[in-house]
N, C-alpha and C. Protein backbone atom coordinates (compact mmCIF):
# COMPACT_ATOMS: atom_id res chain seq x y z
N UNK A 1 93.09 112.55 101.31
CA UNK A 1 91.67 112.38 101.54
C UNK A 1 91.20 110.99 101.15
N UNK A 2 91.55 110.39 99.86
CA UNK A 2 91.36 109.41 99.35
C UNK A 2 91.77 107.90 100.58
N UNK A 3 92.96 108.14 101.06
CA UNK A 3 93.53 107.79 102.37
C UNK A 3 92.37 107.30 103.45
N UNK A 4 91.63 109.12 103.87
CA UNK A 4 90.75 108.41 104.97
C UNK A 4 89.21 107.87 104.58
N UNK A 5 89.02 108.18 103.24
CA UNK A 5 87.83 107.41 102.86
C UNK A 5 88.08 106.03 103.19
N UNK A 6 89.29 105.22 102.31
CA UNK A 6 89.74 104.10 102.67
C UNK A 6 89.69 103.54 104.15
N UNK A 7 90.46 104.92 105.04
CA UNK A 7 90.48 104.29 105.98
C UNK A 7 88.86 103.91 106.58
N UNK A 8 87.59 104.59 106.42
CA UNK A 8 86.61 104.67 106.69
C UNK A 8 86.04 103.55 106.37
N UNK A 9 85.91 103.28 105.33
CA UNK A 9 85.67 101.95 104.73
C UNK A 9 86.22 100.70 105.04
N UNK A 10 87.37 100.69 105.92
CA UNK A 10 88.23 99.38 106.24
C UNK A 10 87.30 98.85 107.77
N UNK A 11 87.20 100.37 108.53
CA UNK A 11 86.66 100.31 110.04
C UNK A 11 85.46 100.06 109.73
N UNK A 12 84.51 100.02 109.15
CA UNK A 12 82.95 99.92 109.01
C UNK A 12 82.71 98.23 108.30
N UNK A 13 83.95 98.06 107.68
CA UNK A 13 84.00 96.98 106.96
C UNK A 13 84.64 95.88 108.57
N UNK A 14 85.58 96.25 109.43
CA UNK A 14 85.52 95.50 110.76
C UNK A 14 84.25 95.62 111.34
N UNK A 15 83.83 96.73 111.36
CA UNK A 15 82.37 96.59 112.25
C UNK A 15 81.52 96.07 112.14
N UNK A 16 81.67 95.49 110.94
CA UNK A 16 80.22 94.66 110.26
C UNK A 16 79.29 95.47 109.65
N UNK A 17 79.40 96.56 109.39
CA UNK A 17 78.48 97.56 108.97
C UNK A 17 77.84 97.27 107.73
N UNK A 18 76.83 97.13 107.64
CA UNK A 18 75.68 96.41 106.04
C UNK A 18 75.24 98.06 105.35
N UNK A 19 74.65 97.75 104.35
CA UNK A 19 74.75 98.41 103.46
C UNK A 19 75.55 100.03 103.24
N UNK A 20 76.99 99.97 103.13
CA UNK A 20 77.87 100.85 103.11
C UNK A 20 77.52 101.34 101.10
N UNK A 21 77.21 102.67 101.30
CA UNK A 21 77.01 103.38 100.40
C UNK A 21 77.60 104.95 100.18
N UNK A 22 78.74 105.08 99.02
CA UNK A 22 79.47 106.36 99.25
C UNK A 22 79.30 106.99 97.91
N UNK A 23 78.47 108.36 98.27
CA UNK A 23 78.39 109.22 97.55
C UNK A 23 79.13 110.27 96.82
N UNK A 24 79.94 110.36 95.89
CA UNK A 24 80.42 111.69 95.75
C UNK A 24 79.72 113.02 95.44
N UNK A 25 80.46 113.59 96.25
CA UNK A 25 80.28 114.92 96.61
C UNK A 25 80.59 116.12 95.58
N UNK A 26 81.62 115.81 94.72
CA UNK A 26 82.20 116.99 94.15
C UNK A 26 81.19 117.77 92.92
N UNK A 27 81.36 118.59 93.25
CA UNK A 27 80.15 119.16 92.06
C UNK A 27 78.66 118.99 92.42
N UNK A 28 78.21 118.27 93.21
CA UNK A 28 76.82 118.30 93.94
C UNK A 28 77.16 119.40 95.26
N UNK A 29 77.54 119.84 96.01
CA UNK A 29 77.90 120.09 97.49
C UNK A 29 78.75 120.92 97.49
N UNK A 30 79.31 121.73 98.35
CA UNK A 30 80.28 122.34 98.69
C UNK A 30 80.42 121.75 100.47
N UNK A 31 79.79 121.16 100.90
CA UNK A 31 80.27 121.07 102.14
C UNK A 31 81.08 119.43 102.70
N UNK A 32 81.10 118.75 101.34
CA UNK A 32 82.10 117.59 101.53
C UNK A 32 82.52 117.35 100.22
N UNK A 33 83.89 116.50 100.08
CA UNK A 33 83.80 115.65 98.64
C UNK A 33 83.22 114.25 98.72
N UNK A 34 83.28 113.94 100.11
CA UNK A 34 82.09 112.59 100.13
C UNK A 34 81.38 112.27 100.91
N UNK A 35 80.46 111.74 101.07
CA UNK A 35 79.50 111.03 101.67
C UNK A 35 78.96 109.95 101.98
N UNK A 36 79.48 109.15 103.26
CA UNK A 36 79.37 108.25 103.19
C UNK A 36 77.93 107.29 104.52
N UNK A 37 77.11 106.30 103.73
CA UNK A 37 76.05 106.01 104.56
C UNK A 37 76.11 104.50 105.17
N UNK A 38 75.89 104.46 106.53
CA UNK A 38 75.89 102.78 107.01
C UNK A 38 74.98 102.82 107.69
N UNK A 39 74.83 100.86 107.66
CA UNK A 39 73.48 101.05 108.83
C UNK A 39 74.21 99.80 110.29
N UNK A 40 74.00 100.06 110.89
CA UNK A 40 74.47 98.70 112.08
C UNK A 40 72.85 98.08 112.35
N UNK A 41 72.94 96.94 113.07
CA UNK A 41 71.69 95.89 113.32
C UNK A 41 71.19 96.51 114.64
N UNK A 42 71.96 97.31 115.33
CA UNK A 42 71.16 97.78 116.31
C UNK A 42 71.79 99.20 117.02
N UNK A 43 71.28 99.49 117.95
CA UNK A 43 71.80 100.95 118.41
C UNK A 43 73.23 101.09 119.03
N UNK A 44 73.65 100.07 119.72
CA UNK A 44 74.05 100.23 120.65
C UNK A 44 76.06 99.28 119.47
N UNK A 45 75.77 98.30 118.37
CA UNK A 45 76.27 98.70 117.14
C UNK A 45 76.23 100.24 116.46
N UNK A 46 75.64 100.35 116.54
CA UNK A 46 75.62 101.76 115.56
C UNK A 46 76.41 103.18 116.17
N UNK A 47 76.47 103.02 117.58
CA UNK A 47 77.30 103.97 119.10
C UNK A 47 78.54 103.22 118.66
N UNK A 48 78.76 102.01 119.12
CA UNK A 48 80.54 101.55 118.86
C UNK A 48 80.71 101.73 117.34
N UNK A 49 80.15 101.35 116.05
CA UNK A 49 80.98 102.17 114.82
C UNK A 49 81.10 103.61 115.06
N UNK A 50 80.60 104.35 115.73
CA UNK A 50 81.02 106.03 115.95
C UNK A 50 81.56 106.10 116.37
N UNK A 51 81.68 105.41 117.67
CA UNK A 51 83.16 105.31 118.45
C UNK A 51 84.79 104.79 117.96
N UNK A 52 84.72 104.06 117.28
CA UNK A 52 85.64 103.41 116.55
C UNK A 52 86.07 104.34 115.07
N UNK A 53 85.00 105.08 114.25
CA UNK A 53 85.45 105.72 113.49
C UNK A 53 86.17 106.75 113.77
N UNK A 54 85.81 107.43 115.04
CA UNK A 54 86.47 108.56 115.56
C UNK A 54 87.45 108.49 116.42
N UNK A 55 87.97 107.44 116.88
CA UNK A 55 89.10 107.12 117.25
C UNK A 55 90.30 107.17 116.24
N UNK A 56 89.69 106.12 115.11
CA UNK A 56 90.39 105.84 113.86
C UNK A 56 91.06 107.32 113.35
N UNK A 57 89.61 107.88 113.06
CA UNK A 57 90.15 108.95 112.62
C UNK A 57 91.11 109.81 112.86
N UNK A 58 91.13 110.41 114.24
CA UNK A 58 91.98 110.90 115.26
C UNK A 58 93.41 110.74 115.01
N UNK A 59 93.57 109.04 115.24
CA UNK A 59 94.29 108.66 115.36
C UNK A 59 95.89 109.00 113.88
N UNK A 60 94.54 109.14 112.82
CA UNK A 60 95.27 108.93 111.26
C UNK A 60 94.67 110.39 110.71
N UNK A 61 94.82 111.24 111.79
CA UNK A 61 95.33 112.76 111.29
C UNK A 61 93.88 113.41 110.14
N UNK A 62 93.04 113.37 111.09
CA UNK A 62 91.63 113.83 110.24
C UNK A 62 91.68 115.07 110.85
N UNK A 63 91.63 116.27 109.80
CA UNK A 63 91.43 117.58 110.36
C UNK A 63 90.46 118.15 111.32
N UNK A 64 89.65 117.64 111.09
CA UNK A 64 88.50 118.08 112.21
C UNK A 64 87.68 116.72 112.60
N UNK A 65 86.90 116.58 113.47
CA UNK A 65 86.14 116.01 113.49
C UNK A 65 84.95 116.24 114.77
N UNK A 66 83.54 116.31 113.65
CA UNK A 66 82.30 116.38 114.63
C UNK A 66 81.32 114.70 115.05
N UNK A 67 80.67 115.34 115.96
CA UNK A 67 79.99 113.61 116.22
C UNK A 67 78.64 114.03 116.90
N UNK A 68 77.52 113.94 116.18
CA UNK A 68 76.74 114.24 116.49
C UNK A 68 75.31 112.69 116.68
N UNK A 69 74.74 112.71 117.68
CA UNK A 69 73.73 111.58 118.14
C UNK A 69 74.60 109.98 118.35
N UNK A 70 75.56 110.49 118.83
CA UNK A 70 76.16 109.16 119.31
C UNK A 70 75.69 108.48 120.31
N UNK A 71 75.09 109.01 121.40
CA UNK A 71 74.15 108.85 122.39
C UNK A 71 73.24 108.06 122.51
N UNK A 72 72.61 108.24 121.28
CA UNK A 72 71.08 107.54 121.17
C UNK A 72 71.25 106.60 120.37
N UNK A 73 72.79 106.43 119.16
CA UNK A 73 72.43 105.64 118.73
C UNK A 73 71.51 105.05 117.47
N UNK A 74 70.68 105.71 117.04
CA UNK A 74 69.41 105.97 115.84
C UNK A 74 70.17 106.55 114.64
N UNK A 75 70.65 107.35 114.88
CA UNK A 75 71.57 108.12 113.63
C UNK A 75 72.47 108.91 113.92
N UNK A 76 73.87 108.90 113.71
CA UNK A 76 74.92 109.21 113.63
C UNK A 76 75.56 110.33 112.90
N UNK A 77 75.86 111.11 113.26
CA UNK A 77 76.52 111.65 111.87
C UNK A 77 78.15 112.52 112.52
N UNK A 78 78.68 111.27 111.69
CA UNK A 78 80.29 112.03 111.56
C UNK A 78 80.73 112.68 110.33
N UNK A 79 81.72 114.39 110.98
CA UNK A 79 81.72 115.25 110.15
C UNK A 79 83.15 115.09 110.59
N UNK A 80 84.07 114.96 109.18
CA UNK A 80 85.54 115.31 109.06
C UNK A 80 85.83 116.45 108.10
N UNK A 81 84.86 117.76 107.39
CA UNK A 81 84.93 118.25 106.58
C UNK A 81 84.66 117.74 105.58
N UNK A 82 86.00 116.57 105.00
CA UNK A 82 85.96 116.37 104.13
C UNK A 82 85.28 114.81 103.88
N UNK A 83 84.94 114.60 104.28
CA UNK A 83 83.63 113.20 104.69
C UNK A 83 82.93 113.50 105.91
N UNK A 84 81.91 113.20 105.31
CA UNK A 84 80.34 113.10 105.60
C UNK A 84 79.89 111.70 105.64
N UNK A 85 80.10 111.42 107.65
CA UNK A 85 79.38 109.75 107.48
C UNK A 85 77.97 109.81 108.48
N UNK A 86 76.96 109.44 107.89
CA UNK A 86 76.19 109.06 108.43
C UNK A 86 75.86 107.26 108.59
N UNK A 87 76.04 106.95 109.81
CA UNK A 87 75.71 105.74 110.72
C UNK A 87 73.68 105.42 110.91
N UNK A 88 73.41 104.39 110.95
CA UNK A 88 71.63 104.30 110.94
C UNK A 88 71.66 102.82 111.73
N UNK A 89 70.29 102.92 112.40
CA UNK A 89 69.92 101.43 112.12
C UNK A 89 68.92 101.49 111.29
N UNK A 90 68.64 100.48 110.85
CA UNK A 90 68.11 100.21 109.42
C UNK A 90 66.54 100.84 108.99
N UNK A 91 65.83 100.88 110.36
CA UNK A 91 64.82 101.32 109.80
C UNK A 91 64.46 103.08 110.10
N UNK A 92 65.73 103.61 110.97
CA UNK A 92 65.61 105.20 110.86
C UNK A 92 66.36 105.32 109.16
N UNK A 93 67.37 105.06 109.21
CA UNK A 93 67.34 104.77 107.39
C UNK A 93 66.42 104.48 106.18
N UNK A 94 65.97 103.80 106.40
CA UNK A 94 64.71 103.75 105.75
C UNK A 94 63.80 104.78 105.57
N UNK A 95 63.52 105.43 106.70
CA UNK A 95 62.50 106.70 106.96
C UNK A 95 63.29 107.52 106.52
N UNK A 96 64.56 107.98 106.44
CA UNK A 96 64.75 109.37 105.84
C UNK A 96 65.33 109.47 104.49
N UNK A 97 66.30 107.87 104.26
CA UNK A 97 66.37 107.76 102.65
C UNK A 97 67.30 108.85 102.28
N UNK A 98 68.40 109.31 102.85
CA UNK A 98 68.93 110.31 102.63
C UNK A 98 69.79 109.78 100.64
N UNK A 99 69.89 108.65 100.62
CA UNK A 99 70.18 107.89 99.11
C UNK A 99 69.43 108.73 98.23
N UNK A 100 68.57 108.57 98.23
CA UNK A 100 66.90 109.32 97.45
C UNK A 100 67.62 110.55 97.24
N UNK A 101 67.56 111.44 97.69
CA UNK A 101 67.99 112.89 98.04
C UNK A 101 69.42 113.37 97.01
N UNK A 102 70.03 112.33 96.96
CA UNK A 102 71.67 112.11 96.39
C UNK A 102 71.32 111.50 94.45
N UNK A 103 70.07 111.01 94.38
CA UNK A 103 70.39 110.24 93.18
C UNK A 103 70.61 108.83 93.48
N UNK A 104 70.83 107.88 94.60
CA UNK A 104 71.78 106.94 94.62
C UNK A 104 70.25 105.62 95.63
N UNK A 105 70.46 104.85 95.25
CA UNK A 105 69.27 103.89 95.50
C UNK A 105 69.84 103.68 97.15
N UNK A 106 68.73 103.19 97.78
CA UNK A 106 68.61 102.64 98.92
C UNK A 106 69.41 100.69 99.16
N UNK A 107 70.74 100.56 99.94
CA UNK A 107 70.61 99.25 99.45
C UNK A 107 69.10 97.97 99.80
N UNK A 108 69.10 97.03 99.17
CA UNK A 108 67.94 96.38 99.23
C UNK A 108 68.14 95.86 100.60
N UNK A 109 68.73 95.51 101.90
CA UNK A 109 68.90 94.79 102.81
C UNK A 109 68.87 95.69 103.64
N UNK A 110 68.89 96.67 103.43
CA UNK A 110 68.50 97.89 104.90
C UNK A 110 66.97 98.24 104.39
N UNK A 111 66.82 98.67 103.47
CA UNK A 111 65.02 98.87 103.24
C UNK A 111 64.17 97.72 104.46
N UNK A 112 64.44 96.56 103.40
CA UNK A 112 63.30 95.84 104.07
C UNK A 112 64.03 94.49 105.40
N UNK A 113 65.09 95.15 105.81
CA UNK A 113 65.51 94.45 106.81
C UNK A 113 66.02 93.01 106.32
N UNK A 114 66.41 92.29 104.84
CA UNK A 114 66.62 91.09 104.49
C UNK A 114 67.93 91.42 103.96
N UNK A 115 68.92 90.22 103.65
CA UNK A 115 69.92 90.29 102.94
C UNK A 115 69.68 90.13 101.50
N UNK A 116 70.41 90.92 100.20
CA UNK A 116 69.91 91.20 98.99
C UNK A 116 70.40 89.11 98.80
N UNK A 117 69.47 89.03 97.53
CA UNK A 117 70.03 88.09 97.04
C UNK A 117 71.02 88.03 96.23
């Protein structure tokens, strides 16, 4: 498992993906051990990291995998069981703050659209 977090993190880290934020799961949840949140600069970024994660995944033996609003682009959410990724552009992120919800801060460069200093 530890494996495809990594691997998750390597592909989002090619994609350019900004504020990558991973939650653990264990003992909060029963329905992942992690959780992981990105945002891309625009929609149509935010469709090719879903596309690319789920290839990846596939590819490197992920037990299941769901893909839900790949389409539109706005918010993403890939389900491998055992990770939980949600994909954003920055300001549907913003609006739902799923960080908040977890304990875990919002990064500063997806809030207000700037890079942190």
């Amino acid at each position: 498992m530890d494996r495809l977090l990594s691997l998750v993190h390597e592909q989002l880290d090619d994609d350019k993906a900004e504020g990558v934020v991973t939650i653990p799961m264990a003992g909060k949840s029963s329905f992942a051990d992690y959780m992981v949140i990105a945002s891309g600069r625009s929609s149509r970024q935010v469709a090719a990291m879903a596309e690319h994660l789920e290839i990846k995944l596939k590819e490197n033996g992920a037990p299941r995998i769901a893909v839900e609003g790949a389409s539109l682009g706005d918010w993403v959410l890939i389900d491998t069981g055992d990770i939980v990724i949600h994909l954003f552009r920055p300001e549907i992120r913003a609006f739902y703050n799923l960080e908040k919800m977890w304990g875990v801060e919002i990064p500063v460069e997806v809030s207000d659209g700037s890079a942190a200093a």
